[in-house]
PDB file of N, CA and C in Angstrom:
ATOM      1  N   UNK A   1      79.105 -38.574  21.348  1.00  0.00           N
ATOM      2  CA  UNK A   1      78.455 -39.349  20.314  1.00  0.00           C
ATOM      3  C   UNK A   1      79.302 -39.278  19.049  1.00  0.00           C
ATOM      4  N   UNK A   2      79.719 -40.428  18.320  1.00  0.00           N
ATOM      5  CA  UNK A   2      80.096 -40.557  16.756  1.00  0.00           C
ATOM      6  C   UNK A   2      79.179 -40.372  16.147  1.00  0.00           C
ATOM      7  N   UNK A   3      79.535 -39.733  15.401  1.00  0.00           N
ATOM      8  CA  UNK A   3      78.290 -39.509  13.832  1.00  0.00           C
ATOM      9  C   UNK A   3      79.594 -40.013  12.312  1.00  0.00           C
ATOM     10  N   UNK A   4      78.838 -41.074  11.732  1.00  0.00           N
ATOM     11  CA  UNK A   4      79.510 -41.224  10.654  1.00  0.00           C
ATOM     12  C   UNK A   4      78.786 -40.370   9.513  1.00  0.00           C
ATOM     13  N   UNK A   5      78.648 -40.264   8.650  1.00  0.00           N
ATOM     14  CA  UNK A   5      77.931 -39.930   7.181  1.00  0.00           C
ATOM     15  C   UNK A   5      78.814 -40.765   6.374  1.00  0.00           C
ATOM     16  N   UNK A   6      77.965 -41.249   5.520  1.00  0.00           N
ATOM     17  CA  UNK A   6      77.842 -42.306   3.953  1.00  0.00           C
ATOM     18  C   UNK A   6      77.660 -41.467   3.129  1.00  0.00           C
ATOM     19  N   UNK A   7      78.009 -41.380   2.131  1.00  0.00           N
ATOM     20  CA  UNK A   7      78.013 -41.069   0.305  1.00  0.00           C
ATOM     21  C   UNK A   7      78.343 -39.836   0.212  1.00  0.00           C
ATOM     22  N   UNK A   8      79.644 -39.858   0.998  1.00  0.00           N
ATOM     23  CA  UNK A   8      79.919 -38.288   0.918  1.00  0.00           C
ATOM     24  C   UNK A   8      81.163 -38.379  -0.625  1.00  0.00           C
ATOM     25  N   UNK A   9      81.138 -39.221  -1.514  1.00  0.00           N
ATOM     26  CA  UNK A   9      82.319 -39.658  -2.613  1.00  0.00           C
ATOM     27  C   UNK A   9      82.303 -38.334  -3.309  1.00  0.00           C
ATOM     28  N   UNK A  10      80.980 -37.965  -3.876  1.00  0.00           N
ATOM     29  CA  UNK A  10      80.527 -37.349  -5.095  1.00  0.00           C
ATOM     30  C   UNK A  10      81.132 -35.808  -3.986  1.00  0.00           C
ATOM     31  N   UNK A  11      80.491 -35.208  -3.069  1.00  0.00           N
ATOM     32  CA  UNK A  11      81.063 -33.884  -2.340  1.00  0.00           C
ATOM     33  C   UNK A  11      82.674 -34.511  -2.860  1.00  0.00           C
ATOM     34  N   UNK A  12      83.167 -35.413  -2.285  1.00  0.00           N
ATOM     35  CA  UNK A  12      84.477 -35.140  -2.275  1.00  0.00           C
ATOM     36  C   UNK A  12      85.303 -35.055  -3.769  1.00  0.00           C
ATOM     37  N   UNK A  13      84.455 -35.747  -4.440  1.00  0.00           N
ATOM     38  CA  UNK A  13      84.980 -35.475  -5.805  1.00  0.00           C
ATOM     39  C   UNK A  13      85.325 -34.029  -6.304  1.00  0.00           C
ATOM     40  N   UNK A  14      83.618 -33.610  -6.256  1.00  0.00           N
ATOM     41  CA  UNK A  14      83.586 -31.911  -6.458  1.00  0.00           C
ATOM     42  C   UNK A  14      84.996 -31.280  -5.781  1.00  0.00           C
ATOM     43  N   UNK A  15      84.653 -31.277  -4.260  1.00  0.00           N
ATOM     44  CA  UNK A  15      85.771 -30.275  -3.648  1.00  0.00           C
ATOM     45  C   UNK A  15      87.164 -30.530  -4.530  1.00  0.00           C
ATOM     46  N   UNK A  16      87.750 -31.783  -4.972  1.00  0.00           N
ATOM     47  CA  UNK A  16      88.543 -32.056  -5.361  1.00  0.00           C
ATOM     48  C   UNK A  16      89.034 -31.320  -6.855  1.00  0.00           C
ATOM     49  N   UNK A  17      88.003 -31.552  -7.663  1.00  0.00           N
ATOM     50  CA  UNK A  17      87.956 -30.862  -9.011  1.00  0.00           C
ATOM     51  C   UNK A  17      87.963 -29.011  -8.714  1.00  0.00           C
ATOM     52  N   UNK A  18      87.190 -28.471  -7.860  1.00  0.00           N
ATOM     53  CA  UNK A  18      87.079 -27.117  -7.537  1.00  0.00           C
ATOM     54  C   UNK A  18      88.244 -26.763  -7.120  1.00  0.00           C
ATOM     55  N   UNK A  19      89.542 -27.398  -6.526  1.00  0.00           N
ATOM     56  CA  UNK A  19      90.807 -27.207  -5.601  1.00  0.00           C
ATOM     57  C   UNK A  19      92.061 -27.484  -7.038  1.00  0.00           C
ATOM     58  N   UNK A  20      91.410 -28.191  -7.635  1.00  0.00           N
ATOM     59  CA  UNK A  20      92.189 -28.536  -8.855  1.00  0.00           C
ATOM     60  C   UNK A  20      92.234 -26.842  -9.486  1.00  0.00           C
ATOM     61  N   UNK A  21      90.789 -26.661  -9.963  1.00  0.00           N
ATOM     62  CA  UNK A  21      90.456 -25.726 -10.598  1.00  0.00           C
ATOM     63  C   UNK A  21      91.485 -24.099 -10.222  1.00  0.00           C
ATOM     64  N   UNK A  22      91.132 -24.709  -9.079  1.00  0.00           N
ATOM     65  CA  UNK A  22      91.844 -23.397  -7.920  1.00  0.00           C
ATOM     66  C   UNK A  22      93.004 -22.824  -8.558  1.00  0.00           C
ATOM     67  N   UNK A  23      93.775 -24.234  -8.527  1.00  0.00           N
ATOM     68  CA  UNK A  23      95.600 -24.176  -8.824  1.00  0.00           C
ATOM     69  C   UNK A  23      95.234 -23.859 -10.054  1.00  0.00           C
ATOM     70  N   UNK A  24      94.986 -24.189 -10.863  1.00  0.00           N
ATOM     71  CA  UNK A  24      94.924 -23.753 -12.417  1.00  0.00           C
ATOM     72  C   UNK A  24      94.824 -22.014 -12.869  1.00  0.00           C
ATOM     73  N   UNK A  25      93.616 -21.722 -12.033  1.00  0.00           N
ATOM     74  CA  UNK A  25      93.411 -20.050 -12.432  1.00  0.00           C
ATOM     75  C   UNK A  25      94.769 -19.743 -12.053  1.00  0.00           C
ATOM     76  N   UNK A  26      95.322 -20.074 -10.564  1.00  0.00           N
ATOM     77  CA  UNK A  26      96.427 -19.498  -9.976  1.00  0.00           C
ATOM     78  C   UNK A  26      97.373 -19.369 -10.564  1.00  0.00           C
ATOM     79  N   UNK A  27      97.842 -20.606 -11.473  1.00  0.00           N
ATOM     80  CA  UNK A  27      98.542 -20.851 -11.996  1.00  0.00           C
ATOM     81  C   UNK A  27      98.892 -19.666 -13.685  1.00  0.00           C
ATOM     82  N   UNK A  28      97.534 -19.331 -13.738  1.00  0.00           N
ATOM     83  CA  UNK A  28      97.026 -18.475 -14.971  1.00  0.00           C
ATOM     84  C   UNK A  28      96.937 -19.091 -15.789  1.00  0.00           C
ATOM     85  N   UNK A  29      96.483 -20.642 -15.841  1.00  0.00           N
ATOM     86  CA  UNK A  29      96.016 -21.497 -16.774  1.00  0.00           C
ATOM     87  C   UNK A  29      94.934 -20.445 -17.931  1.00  0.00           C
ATOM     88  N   UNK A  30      95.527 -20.397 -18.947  1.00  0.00           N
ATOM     89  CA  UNK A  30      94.066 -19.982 -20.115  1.00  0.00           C
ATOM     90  C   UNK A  30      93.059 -20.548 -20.408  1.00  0.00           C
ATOM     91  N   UNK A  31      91.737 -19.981 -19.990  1.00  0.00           N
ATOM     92  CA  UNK A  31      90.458 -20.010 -20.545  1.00  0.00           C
ATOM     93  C   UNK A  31      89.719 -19.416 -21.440  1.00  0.00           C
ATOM     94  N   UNK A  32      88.736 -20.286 -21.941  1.00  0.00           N
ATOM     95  CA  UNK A  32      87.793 -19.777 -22.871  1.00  0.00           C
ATOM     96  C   UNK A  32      86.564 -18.580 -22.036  1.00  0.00           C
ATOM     97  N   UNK A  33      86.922 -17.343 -22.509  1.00  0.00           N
ATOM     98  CA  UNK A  33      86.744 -15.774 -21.881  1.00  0.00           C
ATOM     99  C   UNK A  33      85.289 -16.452 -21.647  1.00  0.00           C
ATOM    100  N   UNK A  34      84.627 -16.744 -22.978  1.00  0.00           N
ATOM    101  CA  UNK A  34      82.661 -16.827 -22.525  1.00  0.00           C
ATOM    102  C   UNK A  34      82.153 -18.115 -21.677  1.00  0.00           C
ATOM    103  N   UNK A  35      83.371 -18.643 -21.296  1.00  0.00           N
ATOM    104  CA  UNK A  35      82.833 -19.655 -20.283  1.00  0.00           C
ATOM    105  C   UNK A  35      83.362 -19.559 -19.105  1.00  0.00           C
ATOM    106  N   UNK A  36      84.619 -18.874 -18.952  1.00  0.00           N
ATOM    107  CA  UNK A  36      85.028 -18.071 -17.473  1.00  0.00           C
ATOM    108  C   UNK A  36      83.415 -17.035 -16.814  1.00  0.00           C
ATOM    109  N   UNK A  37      83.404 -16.127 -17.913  1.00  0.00           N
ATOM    110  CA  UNK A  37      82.441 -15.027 -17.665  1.00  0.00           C
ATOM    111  C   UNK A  37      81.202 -15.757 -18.184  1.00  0.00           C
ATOM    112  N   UNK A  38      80.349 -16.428 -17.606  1.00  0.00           N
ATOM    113  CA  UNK A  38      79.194 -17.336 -17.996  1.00  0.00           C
ATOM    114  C   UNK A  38      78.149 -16.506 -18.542  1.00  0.00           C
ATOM    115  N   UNK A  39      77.148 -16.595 -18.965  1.00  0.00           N
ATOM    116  CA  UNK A  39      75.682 -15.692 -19.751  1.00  0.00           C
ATOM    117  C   UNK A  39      75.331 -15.245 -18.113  1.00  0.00           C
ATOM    118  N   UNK A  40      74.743 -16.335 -17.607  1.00  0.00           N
ATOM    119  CA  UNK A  40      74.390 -16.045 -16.172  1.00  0.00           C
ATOM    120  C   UNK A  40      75.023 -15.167 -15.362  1.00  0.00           C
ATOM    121  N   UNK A  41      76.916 -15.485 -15.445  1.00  0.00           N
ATOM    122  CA  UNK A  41      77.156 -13.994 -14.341  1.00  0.00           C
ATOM    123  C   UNK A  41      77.533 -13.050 -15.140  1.00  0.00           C
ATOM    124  N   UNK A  42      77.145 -12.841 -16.461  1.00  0.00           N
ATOM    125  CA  UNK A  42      77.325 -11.362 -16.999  1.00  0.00           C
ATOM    126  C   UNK A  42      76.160 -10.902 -16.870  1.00  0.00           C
ATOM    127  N   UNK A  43      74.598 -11.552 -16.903  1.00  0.00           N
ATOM    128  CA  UNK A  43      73.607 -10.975 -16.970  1.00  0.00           C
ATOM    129  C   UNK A  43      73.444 -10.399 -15.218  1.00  0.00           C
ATOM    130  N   UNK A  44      73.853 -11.421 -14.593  1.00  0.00           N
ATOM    131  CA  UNK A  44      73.770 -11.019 -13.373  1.00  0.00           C
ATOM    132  C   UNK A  44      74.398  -9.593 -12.842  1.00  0.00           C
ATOM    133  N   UNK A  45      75.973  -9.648 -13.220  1.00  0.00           N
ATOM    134  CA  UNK A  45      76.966  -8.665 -12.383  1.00  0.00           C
ATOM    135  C   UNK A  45      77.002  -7.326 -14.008  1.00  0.00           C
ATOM    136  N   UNK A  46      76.808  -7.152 -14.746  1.00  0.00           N
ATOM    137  CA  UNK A  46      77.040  -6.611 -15.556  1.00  0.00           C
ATOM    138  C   UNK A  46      75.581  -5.700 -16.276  1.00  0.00           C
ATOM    139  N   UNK A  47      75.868  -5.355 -17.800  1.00  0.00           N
ATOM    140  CA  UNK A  47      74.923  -4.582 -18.043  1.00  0.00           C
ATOM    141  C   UNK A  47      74.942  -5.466 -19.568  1.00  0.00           C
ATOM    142  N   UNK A  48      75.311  -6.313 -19.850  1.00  0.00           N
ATOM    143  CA  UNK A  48      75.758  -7.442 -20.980  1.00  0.00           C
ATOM    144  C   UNK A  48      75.295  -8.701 -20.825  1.00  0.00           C
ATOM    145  N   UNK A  49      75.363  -9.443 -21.941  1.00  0.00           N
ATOM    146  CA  UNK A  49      74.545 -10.703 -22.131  1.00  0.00           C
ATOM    147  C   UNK A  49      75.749 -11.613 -22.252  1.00  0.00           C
ATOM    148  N   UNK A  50      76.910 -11.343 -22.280  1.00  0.00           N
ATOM    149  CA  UNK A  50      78.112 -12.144 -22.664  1.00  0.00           C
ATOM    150  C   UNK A  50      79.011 -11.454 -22.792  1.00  0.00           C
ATOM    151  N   UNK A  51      80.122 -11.994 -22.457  1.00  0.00           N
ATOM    152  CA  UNK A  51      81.877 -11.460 -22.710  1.00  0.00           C
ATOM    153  C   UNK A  51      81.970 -10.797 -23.986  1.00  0.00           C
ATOM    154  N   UNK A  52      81.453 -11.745 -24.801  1.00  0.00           N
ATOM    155  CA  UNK A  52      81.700 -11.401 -26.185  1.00  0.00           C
ATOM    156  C   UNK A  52      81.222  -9.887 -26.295  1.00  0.00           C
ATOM    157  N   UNK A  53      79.406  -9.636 -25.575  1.00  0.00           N
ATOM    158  CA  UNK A  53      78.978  -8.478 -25.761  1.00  0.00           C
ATOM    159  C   UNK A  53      79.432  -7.321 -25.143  1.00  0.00           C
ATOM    160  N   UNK A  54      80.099  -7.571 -23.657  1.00  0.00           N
ATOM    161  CA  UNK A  54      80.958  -6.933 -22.991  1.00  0.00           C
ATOM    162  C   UNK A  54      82.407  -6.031 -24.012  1.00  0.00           C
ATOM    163  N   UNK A  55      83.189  -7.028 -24.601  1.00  0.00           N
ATOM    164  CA  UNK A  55      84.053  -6.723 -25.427  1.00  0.00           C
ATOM    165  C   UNK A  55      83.851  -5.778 -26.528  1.00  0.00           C
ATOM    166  N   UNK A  56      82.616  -6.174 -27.135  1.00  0.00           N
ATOM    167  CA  UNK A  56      82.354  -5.769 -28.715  1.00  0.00           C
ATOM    168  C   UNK A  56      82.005  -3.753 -28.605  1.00  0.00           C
ATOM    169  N   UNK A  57      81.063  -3.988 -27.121  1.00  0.00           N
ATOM    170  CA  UNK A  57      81.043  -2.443 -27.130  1.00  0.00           C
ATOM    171  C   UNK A  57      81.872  -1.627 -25.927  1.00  0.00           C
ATOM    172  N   UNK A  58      82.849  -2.027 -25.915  1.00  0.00           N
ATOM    173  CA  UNK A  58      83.790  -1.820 -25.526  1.00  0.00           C
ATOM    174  C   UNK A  58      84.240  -0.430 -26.326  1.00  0.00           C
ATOM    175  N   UNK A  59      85.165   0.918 -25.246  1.00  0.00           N
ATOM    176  CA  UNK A  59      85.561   1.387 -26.255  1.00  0.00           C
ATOM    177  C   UNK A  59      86.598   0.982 -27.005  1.00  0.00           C
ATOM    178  N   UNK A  60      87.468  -0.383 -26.941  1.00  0.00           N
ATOM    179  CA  UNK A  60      88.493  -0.373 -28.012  1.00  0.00           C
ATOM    180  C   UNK A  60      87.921  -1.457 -29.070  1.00  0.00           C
ATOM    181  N   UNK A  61      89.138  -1.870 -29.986  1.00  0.00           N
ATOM    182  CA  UNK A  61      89.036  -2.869 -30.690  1.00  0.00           C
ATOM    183  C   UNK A  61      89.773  -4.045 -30.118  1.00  0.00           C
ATOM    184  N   UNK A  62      88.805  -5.183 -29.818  1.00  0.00           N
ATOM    185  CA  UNK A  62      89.025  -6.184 -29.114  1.00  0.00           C
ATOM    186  C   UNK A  62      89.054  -7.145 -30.367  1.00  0.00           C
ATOM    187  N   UNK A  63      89.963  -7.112 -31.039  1.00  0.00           N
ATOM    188  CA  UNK A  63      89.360  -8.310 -32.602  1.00  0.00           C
ATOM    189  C   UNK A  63      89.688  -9.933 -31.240  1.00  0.00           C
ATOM    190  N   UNK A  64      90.643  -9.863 -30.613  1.00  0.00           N
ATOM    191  CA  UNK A  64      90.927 -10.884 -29.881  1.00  0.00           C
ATOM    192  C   UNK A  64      90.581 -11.067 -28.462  1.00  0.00           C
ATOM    193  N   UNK A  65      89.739 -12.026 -27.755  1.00  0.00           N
ATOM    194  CA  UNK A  65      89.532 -11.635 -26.602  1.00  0.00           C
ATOM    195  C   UNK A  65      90.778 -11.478 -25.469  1.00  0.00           C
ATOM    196  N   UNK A  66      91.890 -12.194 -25.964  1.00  0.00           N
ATOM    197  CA  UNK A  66      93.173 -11.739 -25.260  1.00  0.00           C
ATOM    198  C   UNK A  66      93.716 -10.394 -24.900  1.00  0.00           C
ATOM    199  N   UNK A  67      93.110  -9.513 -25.902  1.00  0.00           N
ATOM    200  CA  UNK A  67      93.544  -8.073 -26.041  1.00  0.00           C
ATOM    201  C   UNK A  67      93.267  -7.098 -25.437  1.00  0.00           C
ATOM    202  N   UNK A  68      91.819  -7.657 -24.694  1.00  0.00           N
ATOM    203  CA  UNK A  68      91.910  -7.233 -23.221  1.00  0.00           C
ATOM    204  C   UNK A  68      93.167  -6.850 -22.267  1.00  0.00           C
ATOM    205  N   UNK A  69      94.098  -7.886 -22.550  1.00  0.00           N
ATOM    206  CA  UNK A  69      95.221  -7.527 -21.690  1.00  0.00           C
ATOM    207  C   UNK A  69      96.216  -6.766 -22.014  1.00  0.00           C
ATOM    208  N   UNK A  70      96.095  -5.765 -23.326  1.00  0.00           N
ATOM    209  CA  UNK A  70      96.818  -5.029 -23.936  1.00  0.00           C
ATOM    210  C   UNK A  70      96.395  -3.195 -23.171  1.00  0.00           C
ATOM    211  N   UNK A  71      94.930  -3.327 -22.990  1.00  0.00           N
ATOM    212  CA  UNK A  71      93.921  -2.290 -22.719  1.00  0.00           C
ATOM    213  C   UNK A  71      95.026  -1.699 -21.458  1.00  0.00           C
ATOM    214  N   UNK A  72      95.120   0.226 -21.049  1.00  0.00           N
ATOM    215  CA  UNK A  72      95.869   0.370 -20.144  1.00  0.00           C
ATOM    216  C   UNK A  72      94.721  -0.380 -18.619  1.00  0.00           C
ATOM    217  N   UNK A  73      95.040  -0.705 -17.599  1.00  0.00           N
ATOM    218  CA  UNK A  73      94.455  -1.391 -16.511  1.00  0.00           C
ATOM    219  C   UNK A  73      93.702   0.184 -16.122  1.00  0.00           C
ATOM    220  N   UNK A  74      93.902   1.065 -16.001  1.00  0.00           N
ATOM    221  CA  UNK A  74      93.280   2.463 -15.782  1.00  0.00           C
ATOM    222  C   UNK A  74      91.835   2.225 -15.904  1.00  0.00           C
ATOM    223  N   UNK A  75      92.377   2.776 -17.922  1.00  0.00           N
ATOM    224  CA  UNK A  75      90.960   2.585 -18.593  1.00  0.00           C
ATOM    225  C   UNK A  75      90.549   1.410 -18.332  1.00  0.00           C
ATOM    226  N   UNK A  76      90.577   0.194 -18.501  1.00  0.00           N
ATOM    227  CA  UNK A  76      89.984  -0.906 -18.659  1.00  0.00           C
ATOM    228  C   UNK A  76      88.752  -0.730 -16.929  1.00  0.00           C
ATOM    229  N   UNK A  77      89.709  -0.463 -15.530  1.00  0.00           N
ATOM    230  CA  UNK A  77      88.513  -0.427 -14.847  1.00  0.00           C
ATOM    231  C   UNK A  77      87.871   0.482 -14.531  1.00  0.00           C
ATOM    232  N   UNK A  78      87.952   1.946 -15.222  1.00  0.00           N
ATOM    233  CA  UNK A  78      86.994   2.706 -15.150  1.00  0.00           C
ATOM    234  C   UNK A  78      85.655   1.856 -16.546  1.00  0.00           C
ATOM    235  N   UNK A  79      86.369   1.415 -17.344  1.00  0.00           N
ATOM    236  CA  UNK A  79      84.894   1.105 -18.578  1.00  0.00           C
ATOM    237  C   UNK A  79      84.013   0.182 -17.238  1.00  0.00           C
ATOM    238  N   UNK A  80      85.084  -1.055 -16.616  1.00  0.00           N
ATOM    239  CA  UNK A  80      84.290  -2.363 -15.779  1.00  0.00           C
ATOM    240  C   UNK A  80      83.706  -1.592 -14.523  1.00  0.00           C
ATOM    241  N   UNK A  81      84.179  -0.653 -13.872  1.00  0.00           N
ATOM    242  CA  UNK A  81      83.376   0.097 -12.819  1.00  0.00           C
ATOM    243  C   UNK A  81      81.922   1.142 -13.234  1.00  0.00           C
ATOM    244  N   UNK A  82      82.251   1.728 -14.969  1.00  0.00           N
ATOM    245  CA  UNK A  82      80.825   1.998 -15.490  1.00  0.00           C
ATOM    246  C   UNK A  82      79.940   1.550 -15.739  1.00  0.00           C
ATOM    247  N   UNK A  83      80.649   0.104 -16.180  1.00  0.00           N
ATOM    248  CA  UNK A  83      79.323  -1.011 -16.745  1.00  0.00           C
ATOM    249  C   UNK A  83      78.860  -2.266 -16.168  1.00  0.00           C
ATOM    250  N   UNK A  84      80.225  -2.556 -14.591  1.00  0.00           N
ATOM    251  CA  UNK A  84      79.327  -3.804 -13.975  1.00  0.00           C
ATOM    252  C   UNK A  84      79.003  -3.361 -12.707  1.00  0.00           C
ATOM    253  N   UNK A  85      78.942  -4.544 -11.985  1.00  0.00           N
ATOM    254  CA  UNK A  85      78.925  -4.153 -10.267  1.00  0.00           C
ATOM    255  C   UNK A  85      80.363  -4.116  -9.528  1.00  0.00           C
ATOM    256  N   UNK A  86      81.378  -4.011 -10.222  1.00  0.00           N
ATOM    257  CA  UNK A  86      82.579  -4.515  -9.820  1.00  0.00           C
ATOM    258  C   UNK A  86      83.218  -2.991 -10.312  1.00  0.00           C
ATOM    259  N   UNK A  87      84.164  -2.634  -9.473  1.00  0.00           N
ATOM    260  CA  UNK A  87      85.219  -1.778  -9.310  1.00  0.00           C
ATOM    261  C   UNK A  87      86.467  -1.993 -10.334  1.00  0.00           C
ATOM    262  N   UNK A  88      86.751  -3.024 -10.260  1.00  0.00           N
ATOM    263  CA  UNK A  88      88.174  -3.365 -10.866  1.00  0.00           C
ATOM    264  C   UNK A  88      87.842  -4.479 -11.775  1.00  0.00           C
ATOM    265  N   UNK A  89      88.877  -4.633 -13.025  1.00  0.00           N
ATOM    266  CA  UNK A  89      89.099  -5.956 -13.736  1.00  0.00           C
ATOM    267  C   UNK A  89      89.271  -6.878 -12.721  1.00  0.00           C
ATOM    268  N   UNK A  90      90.102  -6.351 -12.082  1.00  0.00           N
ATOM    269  CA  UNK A  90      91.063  -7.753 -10.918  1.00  0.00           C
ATOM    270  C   UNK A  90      89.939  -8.371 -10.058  1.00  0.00           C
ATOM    271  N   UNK A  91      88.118  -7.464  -9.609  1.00  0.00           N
ATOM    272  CA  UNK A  91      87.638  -7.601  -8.857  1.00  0.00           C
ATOM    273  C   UNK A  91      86.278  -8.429  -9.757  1.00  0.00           C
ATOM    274  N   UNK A  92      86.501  -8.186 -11.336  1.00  0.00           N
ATOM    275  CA  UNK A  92      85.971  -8.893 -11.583  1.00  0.00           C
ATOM    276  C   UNK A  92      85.829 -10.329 -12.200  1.00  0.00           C
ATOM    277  N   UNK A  93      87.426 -10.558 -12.210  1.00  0.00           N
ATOM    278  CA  UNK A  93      87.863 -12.033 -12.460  1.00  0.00           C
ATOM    279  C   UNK A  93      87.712 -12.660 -11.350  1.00  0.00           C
ATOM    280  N   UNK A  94      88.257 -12.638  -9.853  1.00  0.00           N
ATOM    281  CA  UNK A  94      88.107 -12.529  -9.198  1.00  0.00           C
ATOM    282  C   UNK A  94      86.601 -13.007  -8.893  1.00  0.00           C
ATOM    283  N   UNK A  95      85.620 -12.365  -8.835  1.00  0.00           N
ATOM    284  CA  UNK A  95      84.327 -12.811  -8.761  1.00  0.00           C
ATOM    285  C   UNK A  95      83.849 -13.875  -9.662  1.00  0.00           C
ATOM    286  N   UNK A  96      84.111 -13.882 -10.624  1.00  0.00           N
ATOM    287  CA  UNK A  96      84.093 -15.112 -12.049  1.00  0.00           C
ATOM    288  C   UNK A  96      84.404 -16.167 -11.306  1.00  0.00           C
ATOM    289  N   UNK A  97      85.687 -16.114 -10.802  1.00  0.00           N
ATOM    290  CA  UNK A  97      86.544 -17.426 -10.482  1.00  0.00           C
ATOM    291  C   UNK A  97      85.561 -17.880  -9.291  1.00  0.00           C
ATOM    292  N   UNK A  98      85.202 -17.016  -8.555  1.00  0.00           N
ATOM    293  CA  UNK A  98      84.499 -17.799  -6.974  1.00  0.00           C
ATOM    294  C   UNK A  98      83.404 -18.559  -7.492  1.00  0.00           C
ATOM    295  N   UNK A  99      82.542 -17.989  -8.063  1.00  0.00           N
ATOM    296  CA  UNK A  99      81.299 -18.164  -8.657  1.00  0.00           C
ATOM    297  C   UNK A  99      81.701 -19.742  -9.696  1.00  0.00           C
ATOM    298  N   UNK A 100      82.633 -19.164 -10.417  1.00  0.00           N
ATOM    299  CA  UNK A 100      82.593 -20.981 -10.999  1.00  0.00           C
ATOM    300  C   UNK A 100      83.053 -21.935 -10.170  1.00  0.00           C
ATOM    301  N   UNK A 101      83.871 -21.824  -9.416  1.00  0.00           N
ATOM    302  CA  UNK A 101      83.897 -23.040  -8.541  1.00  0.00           C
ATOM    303  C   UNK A 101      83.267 -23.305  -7.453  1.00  0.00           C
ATOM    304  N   UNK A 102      82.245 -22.526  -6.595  1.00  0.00           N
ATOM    305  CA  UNK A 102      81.020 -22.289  -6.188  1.00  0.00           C
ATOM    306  C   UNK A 102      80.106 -23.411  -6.874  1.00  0.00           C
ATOM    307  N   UNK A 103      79.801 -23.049  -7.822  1.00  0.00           N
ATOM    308  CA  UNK A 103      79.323 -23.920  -9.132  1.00  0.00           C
ATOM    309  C   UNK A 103      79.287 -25.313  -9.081  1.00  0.00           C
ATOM    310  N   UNK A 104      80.700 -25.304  -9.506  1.00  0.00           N
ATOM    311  CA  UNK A 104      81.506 -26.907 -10.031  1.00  0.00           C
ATOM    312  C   UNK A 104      81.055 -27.976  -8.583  1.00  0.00           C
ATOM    313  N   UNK A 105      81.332 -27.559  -7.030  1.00  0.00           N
ATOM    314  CA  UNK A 105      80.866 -27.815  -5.961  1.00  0.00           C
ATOM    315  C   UNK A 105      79.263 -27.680  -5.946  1.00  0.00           C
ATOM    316  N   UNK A 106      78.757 -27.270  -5.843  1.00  0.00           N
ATOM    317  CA  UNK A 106      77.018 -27.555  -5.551  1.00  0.00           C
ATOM    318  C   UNK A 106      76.400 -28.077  -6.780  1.00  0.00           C
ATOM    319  N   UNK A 107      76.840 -28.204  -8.334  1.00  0.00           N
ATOM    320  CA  UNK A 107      76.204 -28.839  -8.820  1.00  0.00           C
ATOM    321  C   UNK A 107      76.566 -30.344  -9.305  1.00  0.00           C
TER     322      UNK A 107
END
């Protein structure tokens, strides 16, 4: 038996934009930190209401959210293994990234 399906444009759009998206993180395209790390998956995976709040009580001085990447990777994932559900920085970008393009596709 053939089975066609109709109005599959809009799925294919999504997948398209999400695959885009893909290459971009890969690429290490820069994002805006509080919309990578959404309210929703910090409240979710974390003990924070936002990146921003993540950062601020942080033990360093984060005047920049870039400066994160100054932090030794050590410390940085023992603070993210005390305070989210995630082990590692790497494990929690990583989760960010699935989750938004997860996202970008189903909605």
């Amino acid at each position: 038996m053939d089975l066609q399906v109709a109005g599959l444009e809009d799925l294919h759009n999504r997948v398209g934009t999400a695959l885009d998206r893909i290459g971009e993180l890969q690429a290490g395209t820069r994002v805006q930190s509080d919309a990578f790390f959404s309210h929703p998956f910090m409240e979710d995976h974390t003990e924070f209401e936002s990146f921003t709040a993540f950062c601020e009580q942080s033990p360093w001085v984060l005047d920049n959210r870039s400066d994160i990447q100054n932090v030794p990777r050590e410390q940085l994932n023992d603070y993210v293994a005390a305070t989210t559900d995630f082990e590692s920085w790497e494990g929690m970008k990583t989760q960010a990234a699935e989750e938004e393009i997860i996202d970008q596709i189903i909605s």
